[in-house]
Protein backbone atom coordinates (compact mmCIF):
# COMPACT_ATOMS: atom_id res chain seq x y z
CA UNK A 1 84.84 -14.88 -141.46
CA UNK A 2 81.92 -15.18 -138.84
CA UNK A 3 82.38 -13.73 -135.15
CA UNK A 4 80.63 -16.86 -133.22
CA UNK A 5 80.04 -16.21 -129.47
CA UNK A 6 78.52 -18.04 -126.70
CA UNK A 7 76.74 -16.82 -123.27
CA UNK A 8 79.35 -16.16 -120.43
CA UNK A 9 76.34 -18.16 -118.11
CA UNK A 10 77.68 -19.70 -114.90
CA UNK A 11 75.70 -22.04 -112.66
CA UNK A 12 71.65 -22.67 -113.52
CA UNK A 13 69.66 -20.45 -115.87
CA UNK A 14 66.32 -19.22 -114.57
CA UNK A 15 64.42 -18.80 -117.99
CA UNK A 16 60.42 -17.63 -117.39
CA UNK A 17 58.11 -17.67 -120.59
CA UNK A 18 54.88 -15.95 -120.45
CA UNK A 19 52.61 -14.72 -122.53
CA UNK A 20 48.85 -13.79 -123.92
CA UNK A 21 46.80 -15.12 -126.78
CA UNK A 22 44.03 -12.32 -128.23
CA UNK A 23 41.07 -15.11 -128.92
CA UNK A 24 38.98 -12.13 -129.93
CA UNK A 25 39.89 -9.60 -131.64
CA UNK A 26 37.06 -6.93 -131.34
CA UNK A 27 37.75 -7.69 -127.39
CA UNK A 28 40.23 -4.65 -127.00
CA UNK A 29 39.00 -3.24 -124.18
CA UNK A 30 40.14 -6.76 -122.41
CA UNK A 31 43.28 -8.15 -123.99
CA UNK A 32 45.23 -4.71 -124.63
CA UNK A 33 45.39 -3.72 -120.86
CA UNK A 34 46.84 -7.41 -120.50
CA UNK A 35 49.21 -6.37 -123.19
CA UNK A 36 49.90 -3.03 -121.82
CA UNK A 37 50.78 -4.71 -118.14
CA UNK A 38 53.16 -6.79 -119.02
CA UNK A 39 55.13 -4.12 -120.80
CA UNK A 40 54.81 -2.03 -117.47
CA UNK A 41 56.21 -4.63 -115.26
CA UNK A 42 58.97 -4.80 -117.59
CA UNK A 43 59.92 -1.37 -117.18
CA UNK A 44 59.59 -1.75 -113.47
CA UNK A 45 61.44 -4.30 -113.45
CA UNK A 46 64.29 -2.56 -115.50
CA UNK A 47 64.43 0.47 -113.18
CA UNK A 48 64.82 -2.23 -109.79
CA UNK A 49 67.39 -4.51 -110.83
CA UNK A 50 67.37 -5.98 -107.32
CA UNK A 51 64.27 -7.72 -108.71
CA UNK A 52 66.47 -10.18 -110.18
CA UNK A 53 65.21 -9.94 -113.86
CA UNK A 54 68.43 -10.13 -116.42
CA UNK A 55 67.27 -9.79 -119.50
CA UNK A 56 64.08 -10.33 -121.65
CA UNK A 57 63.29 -10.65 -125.52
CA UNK A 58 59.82 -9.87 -126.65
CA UNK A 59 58.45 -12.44 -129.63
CA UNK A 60 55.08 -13.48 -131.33
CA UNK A 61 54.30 -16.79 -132.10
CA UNK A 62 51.39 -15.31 -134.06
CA UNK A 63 49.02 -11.99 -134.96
CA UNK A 64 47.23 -13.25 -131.98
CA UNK A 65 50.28 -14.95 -129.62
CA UNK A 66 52.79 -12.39 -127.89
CA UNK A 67 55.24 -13.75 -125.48
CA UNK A 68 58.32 -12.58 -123.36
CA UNK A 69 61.58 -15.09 -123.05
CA UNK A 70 63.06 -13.86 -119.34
CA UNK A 71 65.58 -14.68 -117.92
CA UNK A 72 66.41 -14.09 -114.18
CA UNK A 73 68.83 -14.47 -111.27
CA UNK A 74 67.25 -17.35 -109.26
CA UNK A 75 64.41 -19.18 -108.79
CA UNK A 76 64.04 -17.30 -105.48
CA UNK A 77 64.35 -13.90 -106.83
CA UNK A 78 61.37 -14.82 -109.36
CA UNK A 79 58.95 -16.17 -107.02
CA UNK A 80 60.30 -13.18 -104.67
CA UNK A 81 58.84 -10.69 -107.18
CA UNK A 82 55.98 -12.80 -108.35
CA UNK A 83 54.66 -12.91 -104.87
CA UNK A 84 56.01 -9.50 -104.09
CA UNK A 85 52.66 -6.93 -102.33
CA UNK A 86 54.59 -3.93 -103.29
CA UNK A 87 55.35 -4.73 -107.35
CA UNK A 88 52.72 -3.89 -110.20
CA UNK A 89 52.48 -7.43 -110.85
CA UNK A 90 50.48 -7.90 -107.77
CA UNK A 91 48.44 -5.54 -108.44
CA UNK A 92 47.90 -6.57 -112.40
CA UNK A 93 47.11 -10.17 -111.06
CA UNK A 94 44.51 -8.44 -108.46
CA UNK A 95 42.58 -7.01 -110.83
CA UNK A 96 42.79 -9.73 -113.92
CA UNK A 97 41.74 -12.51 -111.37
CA UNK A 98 38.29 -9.91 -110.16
CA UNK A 99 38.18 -9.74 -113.69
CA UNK A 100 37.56 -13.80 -114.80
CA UNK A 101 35.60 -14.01 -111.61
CA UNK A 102 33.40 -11.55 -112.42
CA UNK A 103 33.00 -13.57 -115.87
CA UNK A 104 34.41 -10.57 -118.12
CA UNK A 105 37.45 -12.24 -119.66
CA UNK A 106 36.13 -15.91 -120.41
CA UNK A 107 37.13 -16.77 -124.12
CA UNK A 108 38.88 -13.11 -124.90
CA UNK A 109 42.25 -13.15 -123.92
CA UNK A 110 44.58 -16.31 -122.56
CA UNK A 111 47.54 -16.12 -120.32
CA UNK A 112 50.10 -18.02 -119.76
CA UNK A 113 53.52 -18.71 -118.67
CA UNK A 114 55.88 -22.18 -118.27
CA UNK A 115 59.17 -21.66 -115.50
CA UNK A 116 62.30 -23.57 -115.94
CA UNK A 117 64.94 -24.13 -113.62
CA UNK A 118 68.11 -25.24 -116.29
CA UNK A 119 70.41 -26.73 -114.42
CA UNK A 120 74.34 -26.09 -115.52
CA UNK A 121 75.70 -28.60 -118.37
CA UNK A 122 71.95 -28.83 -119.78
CA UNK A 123 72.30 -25.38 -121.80
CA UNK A 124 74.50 -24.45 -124.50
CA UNK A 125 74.28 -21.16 -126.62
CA UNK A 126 75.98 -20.15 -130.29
CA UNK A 127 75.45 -17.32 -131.79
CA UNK A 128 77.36 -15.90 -135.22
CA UNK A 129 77.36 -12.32 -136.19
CA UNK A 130 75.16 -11.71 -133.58
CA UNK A 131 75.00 -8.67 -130.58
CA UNK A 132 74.34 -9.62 -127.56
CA UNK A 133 70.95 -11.53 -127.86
CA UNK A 134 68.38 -14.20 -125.79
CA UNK A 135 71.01 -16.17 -123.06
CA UNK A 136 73.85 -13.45 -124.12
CA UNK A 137 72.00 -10.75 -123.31
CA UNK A 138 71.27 -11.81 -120.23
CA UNK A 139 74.77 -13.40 -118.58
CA UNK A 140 76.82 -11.60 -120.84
CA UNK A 141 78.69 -12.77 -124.26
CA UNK A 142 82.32 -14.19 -124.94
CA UNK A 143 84.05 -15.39 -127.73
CA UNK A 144 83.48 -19.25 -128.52
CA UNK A 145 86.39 -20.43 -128.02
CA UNK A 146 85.99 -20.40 -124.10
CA UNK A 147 83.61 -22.69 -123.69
CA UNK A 148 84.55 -24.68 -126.96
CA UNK A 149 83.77 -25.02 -130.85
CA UNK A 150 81.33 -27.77 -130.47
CA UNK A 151 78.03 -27.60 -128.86
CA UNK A 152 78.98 -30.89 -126.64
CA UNK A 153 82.43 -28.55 -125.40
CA UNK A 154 79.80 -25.99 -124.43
CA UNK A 155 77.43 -28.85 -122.54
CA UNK A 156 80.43 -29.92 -120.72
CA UNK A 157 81.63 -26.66 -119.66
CA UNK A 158 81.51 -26.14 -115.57
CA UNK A 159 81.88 -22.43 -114.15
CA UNK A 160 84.30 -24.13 -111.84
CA UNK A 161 86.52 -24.64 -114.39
CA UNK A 162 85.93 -28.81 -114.34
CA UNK A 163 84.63 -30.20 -117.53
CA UNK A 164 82.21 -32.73 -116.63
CA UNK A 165 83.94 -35.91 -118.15
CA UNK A 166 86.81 -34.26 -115.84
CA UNK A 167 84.60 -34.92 -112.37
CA UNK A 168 84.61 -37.93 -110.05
CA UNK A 169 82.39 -38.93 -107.85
């Protein structure tokens, strides 16, 4: 019989996707110290906690799309670090931004990154057989059963313990 869990998340989930696309190949010199960056400020970020980053999961969308799923604390805590004078991002940023203005990375490597603020009772999480993973990985994992079998169980579910059919208004 499958193990099915679910995330133990409480409250909103802070997810942050961002990414490069390689739009030429032969442009090494350019897109691997992008590459090589964002793998840095994830090991920063791993050794400061206090950040606020929970978890990540590395993917491709292609040979020439690489992304990172992350998932963090708050909305705060993201923009905190993103803004933050004293983490490597700033100084990544710094020196990609002389970089297109100085007209050396036009058409050679693409960033990118989307931010969502997921309110609780939006999300919902399954997963069967599976370690901690994604969502799981990030807010911890718990058998099904506590948040209910059926995805619209899990929707409902409110880390104050009120379903939402449950709440009046």
């Amino acid at each position: 019989m499958m193990t099915r869990t679910t995330a133990d998340a409480k409250g909103d989930v802070v997810v942050l996707l961002i990414g490069m696309r390689i739009n030429r190949f032969w442009a090494v010199h350019l897109w691997l110290p992008v590459m090589l960056a964002m793998f840095r400020m994830l090991r920063d970020l791993r050794k400061e906690p206090e950040r606020g980053l929970l978890g990540h999961v590395l993917l491709t969308a292609s040979p020439r799309t690489y992304y990172v799923v992350q998932y963090w604390e708050s909305k705060e805590k993201l923009y905190g670090y993103a803004t933050a004078s004293d983490a490597f991002h700033h100084k990544a940023w710094a020196r990609l931004n002389r970089k297109e203005r100085a007209g050396k990375l036009r058409g050679q490597v693409g960033i990118w990154h989307e931010s969502y603020v997921v309110p609780e009772g939006s999300y919902e999480a399954i997963y069967g057989d599976m370690p901690a993973f994604g969502l799981a990985a990030a807010h911890g994992q718990i058998p099904l059963e506590r948040r209910g079998r059926y995805a619209k169980d899990r929707f409902a579910y409110r880390s104050k313990g009120v379903p939402v059919a449950e709440k009046t208004g």
